[in-house]
Protein backbone atom coordinates (compact mmCIF):
# COMPACT_ATOMS: atom_id res chain seq x y z
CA UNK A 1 0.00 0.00 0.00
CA UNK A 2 1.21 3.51 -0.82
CA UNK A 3 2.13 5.48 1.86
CA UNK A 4 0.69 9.45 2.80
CA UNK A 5 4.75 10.62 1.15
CA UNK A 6 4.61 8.73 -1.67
CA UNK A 7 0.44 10.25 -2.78
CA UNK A 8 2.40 13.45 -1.33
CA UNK A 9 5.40 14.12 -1.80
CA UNK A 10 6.15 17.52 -3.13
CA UNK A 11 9.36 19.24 -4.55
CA UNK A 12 12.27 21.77 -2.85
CA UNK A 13 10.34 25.02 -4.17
CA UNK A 14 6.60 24.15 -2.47
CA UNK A 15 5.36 26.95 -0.60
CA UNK A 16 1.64 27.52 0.39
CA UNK A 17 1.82 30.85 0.14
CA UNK A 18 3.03 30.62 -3.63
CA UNK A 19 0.38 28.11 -4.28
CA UNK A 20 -2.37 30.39 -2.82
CA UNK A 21 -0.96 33.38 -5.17
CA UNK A 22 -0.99 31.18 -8.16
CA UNK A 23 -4.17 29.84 -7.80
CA UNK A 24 -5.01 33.51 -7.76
CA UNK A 25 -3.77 34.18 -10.82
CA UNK A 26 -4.75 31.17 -12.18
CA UNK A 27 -8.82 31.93 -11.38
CA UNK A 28 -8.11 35.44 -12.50
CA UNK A 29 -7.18 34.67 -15.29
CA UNK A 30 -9.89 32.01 -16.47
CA UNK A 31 -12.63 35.01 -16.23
CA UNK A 32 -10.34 37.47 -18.00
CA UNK A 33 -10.35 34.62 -21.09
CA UNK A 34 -14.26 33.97 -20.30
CA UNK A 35 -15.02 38.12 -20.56
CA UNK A 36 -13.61 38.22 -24.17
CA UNK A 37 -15.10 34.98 -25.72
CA UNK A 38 -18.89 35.94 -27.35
CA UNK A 39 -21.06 34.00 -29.76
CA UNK A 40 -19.98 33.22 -32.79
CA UNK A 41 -16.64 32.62 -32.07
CA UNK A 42 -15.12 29.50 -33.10
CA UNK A 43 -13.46 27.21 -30.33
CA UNK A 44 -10.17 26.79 -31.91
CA UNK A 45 -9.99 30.89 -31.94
CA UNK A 46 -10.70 31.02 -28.47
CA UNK A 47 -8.11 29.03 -27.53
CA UNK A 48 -5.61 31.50 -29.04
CA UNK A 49 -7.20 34.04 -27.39
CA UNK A 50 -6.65 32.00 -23.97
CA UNK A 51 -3.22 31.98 -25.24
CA UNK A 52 -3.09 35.66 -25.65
CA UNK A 53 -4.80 36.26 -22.19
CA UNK A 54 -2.12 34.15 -20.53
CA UNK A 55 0.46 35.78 -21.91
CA UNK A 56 -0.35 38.89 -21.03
CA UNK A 57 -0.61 37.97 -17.23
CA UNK A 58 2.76 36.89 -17.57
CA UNK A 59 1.95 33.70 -17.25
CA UNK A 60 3.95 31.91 -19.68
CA UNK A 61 4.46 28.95 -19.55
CA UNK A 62 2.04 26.10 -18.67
CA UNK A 63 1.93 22.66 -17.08
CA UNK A 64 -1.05 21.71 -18.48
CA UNK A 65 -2.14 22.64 -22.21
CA UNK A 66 -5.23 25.36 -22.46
CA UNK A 67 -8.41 23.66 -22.93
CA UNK A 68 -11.87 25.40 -24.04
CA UNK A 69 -14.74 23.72 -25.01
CA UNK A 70 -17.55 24.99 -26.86
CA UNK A 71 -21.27 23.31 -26.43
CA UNK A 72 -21.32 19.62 -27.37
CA UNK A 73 -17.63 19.42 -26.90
CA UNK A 74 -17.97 20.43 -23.09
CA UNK A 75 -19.12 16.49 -22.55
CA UNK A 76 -15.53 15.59 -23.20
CA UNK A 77 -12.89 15.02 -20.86
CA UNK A 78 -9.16 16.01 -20.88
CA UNK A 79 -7.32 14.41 -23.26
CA UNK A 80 -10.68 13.71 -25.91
CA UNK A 81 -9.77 16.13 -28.67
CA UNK A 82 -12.49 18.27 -29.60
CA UNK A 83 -14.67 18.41 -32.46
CA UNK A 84 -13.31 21.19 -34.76
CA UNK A 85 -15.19 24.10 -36.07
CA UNK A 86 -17.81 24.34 -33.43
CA UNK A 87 -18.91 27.84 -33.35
CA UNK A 88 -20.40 29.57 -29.67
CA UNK A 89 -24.04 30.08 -30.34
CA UNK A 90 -26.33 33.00 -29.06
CA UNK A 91 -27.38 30.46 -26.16
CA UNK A 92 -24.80 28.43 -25.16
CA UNK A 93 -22.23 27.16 -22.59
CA UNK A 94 -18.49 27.09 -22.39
CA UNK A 95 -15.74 25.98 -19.79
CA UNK A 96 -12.17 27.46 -20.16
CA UNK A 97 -9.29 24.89 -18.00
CA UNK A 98 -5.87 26.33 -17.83
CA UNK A 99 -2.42 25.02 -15.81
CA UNK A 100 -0.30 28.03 -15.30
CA UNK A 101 3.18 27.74 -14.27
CA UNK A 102 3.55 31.21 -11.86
CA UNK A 103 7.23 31.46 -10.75
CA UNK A 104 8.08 28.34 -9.28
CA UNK A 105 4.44 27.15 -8.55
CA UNK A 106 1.77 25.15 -10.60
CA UNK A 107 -1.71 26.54 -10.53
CA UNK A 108 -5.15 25.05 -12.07
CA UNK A 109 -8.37 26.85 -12.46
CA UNK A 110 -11.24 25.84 -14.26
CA UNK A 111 -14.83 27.07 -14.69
CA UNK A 112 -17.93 27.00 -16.71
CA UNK A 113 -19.76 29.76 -18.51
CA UNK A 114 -23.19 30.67 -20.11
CA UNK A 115 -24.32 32.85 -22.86
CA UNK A 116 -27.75 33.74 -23.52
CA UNK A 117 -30.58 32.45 -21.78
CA UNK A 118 -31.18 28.88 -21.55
CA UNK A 119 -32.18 27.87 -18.16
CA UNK A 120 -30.79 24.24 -18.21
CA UNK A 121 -26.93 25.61 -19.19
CA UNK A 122 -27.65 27.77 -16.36
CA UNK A 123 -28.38 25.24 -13.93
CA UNK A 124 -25.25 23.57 -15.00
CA UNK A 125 -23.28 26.52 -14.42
CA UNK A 126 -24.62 26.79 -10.44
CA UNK A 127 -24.93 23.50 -10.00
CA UNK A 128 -21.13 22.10 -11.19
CA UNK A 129 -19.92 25.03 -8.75
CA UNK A 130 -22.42 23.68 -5.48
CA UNK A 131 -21.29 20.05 -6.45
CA UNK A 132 -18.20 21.15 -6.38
CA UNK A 133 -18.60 22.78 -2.44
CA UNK A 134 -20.30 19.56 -1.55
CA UNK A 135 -17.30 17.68 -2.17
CA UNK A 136 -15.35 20.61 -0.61
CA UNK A 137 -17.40 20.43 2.63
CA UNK A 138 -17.51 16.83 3.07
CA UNK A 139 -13.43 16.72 3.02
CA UNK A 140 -13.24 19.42 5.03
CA UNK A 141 -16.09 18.19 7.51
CA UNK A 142 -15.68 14.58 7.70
CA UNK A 143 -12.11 13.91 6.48
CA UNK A 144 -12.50 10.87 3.95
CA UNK A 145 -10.22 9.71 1.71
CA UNK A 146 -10.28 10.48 -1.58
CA UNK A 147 -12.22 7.25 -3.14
CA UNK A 148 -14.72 7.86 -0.72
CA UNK A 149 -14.66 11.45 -1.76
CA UNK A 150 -16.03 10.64 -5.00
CA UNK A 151 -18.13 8.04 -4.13
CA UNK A 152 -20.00 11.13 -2.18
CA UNK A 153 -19.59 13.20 -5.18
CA UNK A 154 -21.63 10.58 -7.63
CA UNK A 155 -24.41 10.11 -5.23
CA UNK A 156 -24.91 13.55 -4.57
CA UNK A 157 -24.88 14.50 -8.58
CA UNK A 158 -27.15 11.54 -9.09
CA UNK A 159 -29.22 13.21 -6.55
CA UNK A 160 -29.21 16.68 -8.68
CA UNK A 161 -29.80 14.69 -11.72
CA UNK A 162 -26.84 14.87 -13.09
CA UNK A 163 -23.95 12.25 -14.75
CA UNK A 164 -20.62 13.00 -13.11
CA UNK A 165 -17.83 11.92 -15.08
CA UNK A 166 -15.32 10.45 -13.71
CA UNK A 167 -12.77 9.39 -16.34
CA UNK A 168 -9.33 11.41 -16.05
CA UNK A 169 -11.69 14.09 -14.36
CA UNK A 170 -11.50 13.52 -10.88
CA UNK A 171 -8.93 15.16 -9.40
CA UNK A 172 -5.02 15.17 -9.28
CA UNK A 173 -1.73 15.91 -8.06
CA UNK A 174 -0.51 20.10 -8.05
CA UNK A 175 2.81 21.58 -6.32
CA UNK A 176 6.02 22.94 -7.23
CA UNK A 177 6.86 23.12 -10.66
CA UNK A 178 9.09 21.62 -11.68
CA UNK A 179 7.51 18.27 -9.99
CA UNK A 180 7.06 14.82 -10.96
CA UNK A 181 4.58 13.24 -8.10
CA UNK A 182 4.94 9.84 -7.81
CA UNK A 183 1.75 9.44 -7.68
CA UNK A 184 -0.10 9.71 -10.96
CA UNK A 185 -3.64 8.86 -10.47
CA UNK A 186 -6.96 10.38 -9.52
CA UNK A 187 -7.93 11.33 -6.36
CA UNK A 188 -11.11 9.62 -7.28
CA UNK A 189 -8.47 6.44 -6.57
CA UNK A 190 -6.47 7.78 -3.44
CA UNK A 191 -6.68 5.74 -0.25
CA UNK A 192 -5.74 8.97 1.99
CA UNK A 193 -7.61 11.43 3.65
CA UNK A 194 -6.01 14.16 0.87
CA UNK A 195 -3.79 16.76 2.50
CA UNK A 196 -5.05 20.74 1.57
CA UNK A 197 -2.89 22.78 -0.94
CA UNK A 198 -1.48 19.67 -2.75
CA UNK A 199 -4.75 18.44 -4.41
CA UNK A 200 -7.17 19.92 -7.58
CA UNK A 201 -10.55 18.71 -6.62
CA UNK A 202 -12.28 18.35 -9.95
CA UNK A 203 -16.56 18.16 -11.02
CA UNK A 204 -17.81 17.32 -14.15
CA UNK A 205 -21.09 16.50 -14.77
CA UNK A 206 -23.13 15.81 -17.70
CA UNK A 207 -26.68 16.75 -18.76
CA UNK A 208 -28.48 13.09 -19.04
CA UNK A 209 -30.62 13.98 -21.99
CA UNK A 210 -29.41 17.16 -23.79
CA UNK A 211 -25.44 17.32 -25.33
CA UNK A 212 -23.51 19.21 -22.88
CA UNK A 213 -21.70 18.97 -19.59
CA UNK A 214 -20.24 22.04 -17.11
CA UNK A 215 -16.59 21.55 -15.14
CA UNK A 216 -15.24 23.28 -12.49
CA UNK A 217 -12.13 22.83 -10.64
CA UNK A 218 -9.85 24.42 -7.72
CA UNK A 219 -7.23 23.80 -4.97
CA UNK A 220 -8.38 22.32 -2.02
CA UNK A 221 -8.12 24.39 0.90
CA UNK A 222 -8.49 24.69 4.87
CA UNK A 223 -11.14 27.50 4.41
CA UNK A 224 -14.71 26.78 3.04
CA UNK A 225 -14.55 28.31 -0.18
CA UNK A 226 -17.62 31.00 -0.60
CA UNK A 227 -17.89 32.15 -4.00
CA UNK A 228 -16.23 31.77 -7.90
């Protein structure tokens, strides 16, 4: 059995307080991107601009690459290339993911958006976000590992009405950069009550009938985290 170090272990640079200012950035950053995307922009274009928007924050380089997905695509997880050429309609939902390398610190921020009107992308939107405080709460509150995290987190999407999607979506490994953990899993997998500043805790759920999904991400942290 894998020991606490070894899901853990973090490099010579970790610092919370570095992790805390990237993860900063890092959220900043995803609604900077989100406030210049608009309908009828393609996906492939607003990656570029993600790009750009990155850039100009200084942050440079990146751990991760820069996902956005555009309607139908936002069903698919990391590493399922998107459909190409879908275009953002008038009502319509997005999520923007980006790894940001800040210094010497990794950060990971992701979040789902809405355009137009349509109630059920709405829903998504608020409801993705108080999944993901569930989860929060219950680690927080009740200190479970993280298998049993996610257990919790299906029930209580089920429970919404939601699918929650757990393939290479349920959260991972963040610290220093650069860091090779030797752990390389989910937490959806981890046998340890998960340690805060370390960890992304990851949501994705799926609508069960209509061809979308929402995401949202962040670092796990002591405090209970009260708003986007």
């Amino acid at each position: 059995m894998m020991k606490r170090e070894d899901y853990e272990d973090v490099g010579p640079h970790f610092d919370i307080e570095g992790m805390l200012e990237v993860r900063r950035r890092s959220r900043e950053a995803v609604h900077a991107i989100a406030a210049r995307i608009e309908p009828g922009m393609r996906e492939e274009d607003a990656t570029r601009l993600a790009r750009v928007v990155l850039r100009e924050r200084g942050l440079l380089r990146g751990w991760h690459k820069i996902v956005v997905r555009f309607g139908p695509n936002t069903l698919r997880e990391y590493g399922n290339p998107s459909a190409p050429d879908v275009v953002l309609g008038a009502d319509d939902i997005f999520f923007i993911d980006v790894g940001p390398v800040w210094q010497r610190w990794e950060g990971d921020a992701g979040e789902t958006f809405v355009v137009g009107h349509d109630p059920e992308m709405h829903r998504a939107r608020a409801e993705v976000f108080a999944l993901w405080k569930a989860v929060h709460a219950q680690w927080r509150e009740a200190r479970v590992s993280g298998r049993a995290l996610y257990e919790f987190a299906t029930r209580e999407a089920e429970a919404m009405g939601w699918e929650l999607n757990l393939k290479r979506m349920s959260g991972h490994r963040i610290a220093d950069f650069p860091h090779e953990p030797k752990f390389a899993g989910t937490l959806s997998t981890a046998d340890i009550v998960p340690s805060a500043h370390v960890w992304i805790l990851e949501m994705h759920i799926r609508h069960r009938t209509r061809g979308f999904g929402a995401f949202y991400e962040d670092l796990m942290l002591e405090r209970e985290v009260l708003a986007r």
